[in-house]
N, C-alpha and C. Protein backbone atom coordinates (compact mmCIF):
# COMPACT_ATOMS: atom_id res chain seq x y z
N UNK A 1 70.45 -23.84 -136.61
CA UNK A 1 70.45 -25.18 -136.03
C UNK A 1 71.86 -25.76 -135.95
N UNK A 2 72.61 -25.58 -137.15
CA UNK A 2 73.57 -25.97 -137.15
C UNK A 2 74.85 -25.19 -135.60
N UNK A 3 74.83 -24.51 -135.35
CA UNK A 3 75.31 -23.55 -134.30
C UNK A 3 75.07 -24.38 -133.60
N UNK A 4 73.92 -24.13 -132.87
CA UNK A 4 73.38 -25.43 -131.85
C UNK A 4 74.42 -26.53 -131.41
N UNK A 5 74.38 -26.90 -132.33
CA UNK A 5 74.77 -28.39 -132.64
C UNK A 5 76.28 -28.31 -132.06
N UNK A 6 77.24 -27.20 -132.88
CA UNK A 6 78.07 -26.87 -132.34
C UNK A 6 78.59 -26.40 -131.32
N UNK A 7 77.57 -25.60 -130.75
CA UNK A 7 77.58 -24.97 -129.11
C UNK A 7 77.96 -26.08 -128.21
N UNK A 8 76.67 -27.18 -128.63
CA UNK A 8 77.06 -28.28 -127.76
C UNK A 8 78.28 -29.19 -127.63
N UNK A 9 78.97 -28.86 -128.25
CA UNK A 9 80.07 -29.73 -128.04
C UNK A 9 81.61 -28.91 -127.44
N UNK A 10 80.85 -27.02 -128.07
CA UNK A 10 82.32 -26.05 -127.49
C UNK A 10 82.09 -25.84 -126.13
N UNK A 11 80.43 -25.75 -125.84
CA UNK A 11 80.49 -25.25 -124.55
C UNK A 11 81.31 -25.63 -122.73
N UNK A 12 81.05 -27.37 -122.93
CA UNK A 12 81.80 -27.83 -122.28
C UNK A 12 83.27 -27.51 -121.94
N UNK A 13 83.97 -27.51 -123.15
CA UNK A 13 85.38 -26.98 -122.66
C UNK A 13 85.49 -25.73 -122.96
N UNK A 14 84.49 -24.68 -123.38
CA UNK A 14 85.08 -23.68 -122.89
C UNK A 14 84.34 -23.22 -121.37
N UNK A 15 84.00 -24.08 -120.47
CA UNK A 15 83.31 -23.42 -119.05
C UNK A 15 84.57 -24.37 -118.19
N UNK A 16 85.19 -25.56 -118.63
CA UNK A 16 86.65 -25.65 -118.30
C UNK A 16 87.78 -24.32 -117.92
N UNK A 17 87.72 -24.10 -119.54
CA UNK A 17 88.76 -23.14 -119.28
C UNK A 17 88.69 -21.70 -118.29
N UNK A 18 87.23 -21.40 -118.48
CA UNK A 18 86.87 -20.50 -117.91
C UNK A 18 87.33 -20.51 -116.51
N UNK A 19 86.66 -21.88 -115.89
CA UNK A 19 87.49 -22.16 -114.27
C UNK A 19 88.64 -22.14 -114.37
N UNK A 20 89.63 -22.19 -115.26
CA UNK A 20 91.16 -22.26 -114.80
C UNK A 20 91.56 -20.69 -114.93
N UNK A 21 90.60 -19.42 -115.36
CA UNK A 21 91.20 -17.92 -115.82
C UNK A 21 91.70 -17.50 -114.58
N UNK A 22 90.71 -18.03 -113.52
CA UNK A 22 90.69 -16.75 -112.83
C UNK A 22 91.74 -17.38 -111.12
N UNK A 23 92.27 -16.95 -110.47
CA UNK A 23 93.16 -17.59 -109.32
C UNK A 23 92.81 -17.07 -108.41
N UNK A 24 92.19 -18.10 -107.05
CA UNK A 24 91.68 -16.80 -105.94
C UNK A 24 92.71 -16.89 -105.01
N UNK A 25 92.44 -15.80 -104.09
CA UNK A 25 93.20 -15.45 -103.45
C UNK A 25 92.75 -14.17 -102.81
N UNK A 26 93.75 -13.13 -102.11
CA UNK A 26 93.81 -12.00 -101.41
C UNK A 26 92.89 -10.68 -102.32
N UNK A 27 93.22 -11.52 -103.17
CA UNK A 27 92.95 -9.55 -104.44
C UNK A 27 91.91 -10.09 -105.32
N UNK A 28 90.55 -9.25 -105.06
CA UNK A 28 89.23 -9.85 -105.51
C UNK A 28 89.37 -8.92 -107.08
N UNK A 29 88.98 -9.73 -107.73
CA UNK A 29 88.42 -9.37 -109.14
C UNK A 29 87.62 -8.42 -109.11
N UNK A 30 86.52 -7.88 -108.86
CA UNK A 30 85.61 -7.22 -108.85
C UNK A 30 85.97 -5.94 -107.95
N UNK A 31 86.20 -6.01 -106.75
CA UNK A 31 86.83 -5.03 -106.18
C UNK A 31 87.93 -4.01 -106.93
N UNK A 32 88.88 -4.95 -107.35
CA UNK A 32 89.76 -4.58 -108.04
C UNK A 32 89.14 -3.93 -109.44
N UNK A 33 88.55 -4.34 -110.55
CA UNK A 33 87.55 -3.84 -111.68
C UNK A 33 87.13 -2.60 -111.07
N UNK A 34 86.36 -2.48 -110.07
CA UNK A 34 85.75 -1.57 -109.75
C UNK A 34 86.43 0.06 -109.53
N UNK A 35 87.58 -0.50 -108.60
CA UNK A 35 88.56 0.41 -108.35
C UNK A 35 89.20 1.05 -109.33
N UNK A 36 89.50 0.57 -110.08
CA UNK A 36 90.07 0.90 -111.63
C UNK A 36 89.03 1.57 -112.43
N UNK A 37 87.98 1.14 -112.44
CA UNK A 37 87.07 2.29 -113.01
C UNK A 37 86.52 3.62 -112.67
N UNK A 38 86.38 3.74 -111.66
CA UNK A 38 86.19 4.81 -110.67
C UNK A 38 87.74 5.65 -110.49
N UNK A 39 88.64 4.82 -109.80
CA UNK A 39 89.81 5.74 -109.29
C UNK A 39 90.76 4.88 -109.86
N UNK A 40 90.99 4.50 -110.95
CA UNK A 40 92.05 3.89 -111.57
C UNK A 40 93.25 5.24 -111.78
N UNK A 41 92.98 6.19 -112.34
CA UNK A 41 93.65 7.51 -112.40
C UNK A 41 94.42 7.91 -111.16
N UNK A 42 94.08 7.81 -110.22
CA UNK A 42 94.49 7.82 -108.67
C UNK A 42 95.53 6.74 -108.43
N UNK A 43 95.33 5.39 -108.85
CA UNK A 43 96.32 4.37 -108.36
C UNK A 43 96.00 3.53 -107.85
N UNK A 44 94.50 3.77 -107.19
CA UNK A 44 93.58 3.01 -105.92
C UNK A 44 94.10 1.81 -106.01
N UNK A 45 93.54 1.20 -107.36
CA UNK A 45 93.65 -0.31 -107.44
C UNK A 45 95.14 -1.01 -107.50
N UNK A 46 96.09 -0.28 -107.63
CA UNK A 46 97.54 -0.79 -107.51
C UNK A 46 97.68 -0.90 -105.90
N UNK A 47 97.33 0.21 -105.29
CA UNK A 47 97.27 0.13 -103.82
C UNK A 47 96.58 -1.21 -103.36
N UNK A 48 95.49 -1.05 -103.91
CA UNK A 48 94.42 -2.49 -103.02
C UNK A 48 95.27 -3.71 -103.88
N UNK A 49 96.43 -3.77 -104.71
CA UNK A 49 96.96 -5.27 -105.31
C UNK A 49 98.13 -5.10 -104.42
N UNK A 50 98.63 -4.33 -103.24
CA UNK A 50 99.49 -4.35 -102.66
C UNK A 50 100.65 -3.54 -103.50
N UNK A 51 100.78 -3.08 -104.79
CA UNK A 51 101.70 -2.62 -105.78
C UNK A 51 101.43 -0.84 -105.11
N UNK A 52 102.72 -0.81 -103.76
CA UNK A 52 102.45 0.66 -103.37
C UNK A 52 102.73 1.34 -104.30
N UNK A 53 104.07 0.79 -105.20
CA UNK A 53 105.30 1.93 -105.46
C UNK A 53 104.90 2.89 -106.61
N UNK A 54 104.04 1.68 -107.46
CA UNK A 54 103.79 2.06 -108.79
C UNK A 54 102.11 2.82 -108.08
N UNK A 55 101.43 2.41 -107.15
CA UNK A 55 100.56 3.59 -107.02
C UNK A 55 100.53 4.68 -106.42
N UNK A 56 102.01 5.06 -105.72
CA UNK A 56 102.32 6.60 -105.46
C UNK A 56 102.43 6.95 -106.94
N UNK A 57 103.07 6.42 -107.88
CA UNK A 57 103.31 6.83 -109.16
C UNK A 57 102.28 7.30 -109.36
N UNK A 58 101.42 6.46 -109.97
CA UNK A 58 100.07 6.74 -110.54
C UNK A 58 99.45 7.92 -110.24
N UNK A 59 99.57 8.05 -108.35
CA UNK A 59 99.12 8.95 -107.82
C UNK A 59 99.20 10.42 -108.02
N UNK A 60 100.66 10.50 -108.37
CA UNK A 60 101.43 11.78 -108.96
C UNK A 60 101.31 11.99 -110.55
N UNK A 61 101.02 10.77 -111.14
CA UNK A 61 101.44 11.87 -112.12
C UNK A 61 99.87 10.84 -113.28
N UNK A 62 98.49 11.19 -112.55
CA UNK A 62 97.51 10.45 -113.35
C UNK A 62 97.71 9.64 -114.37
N UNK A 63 97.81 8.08 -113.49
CA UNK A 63 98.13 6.99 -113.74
C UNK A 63 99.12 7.21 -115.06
N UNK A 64 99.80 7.80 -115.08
CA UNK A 64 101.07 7.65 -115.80
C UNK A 64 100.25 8.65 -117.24
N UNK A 65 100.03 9.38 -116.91
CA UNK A 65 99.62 10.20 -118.08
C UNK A 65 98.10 9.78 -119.12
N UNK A 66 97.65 8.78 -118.15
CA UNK A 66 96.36 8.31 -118.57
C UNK A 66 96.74 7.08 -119.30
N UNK A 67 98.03 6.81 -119.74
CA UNK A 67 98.60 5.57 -120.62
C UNK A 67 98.64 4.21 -119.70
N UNK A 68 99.20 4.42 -118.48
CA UNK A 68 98.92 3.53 -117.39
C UNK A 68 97.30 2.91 -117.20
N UNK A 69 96.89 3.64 -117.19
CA UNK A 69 95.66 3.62 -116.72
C UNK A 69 94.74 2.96 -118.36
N UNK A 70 95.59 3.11 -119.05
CA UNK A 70 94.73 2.59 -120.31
C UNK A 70 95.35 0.76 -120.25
N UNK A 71 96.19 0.88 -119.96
CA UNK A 71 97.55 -0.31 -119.90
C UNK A 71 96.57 -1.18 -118.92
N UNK A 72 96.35 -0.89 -117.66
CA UNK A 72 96.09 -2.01 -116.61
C UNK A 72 94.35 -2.36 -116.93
N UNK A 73 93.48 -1.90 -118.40
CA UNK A 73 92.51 -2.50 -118.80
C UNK A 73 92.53 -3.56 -119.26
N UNK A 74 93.78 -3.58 -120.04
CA UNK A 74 94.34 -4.67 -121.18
C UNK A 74 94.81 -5.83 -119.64
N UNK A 75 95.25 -5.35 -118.72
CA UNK A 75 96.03 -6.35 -118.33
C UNK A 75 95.65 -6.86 -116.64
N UNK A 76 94.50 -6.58 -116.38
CA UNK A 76 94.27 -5.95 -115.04
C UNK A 76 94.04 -7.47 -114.36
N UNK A 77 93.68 -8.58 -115.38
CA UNK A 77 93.40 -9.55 -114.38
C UNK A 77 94.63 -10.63 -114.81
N UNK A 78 95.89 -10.77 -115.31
CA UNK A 78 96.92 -11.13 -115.38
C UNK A 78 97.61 -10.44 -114.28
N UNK A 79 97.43 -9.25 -113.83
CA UNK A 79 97.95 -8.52 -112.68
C UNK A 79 97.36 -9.69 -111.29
N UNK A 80 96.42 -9.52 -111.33
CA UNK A 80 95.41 -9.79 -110.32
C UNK A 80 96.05 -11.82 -110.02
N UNK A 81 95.88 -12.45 -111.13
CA UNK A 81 96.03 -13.50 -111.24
C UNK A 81 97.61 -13.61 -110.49
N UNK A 82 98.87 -12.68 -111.15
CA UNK A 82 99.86 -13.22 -110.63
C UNK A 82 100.39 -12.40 -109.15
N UNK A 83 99.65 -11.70 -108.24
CA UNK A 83 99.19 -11.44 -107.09
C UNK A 83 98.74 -11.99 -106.28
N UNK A 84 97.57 -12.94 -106.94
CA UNK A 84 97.15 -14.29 -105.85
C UNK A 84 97.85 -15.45 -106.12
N UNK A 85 98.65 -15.38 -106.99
CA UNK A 85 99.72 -16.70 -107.17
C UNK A 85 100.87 -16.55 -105.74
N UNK A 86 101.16 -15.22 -106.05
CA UNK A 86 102.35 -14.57 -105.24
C UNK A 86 101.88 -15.11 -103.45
N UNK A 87 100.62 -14.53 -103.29
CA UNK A 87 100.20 -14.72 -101.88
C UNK A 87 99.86 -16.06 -101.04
C-alpha cells in the first residue's frame, strides 16, 4: 500500500522526464534498435544515422571486433538523440 501511495506522486514526473529522453527527428528509434540488433555487426545502423565513415569501419572489421557493437548498446540512443539535434 505504502508503494502505491508513493507511485502516485513519482509517476507524474517521471512520464515528464520520459518526454524530454527522446528528440525526434530524421533517425527513428526503433528502426535504428532494430538495425543494431539484426545487422549491428555490419554497421547498418551507423549507415541509417548517416555516420558513413565509422560504418565502412564496422563493415570491415565486425563492428570493431564485436566491442563496437557492444559500445553502441550502451549508447545507441544518445547517438540517435544527438543526430536529430544535428538535423
Amino acid at each position: 500500500f505504502i508503494g502505491w501511495i508513493i507511485d502516485l506522486f513519482l509517476i507524474p514526473s517521471m512520464d515528464r522526464d520520459a518526454d524530454q529522453k527522446y528528440t525526434a527527428g530524421s533517425v527513428d528509434y526503433t528502426v535504428c534498435w532494430i538495425l543494431l540488433t539484426f545487422l549491428g555487426v555490419f554497421g547498418i545502423h551507423r549507415f541509417y544515422m548517416g555516420k558513413w565513415l565509422t560504418g565502412l569501419i564496422y563493415l570491415l572489421t565486425g563492428g570493431l571486433f564485436l566491442l563496437g557493437y557492444l559500445y553502441d548498446y550502451w549508447t545507441l540512443n544518445g547517438q540517435i538523440d544527438e543526430v536529430n539535434r544535428q538535423a
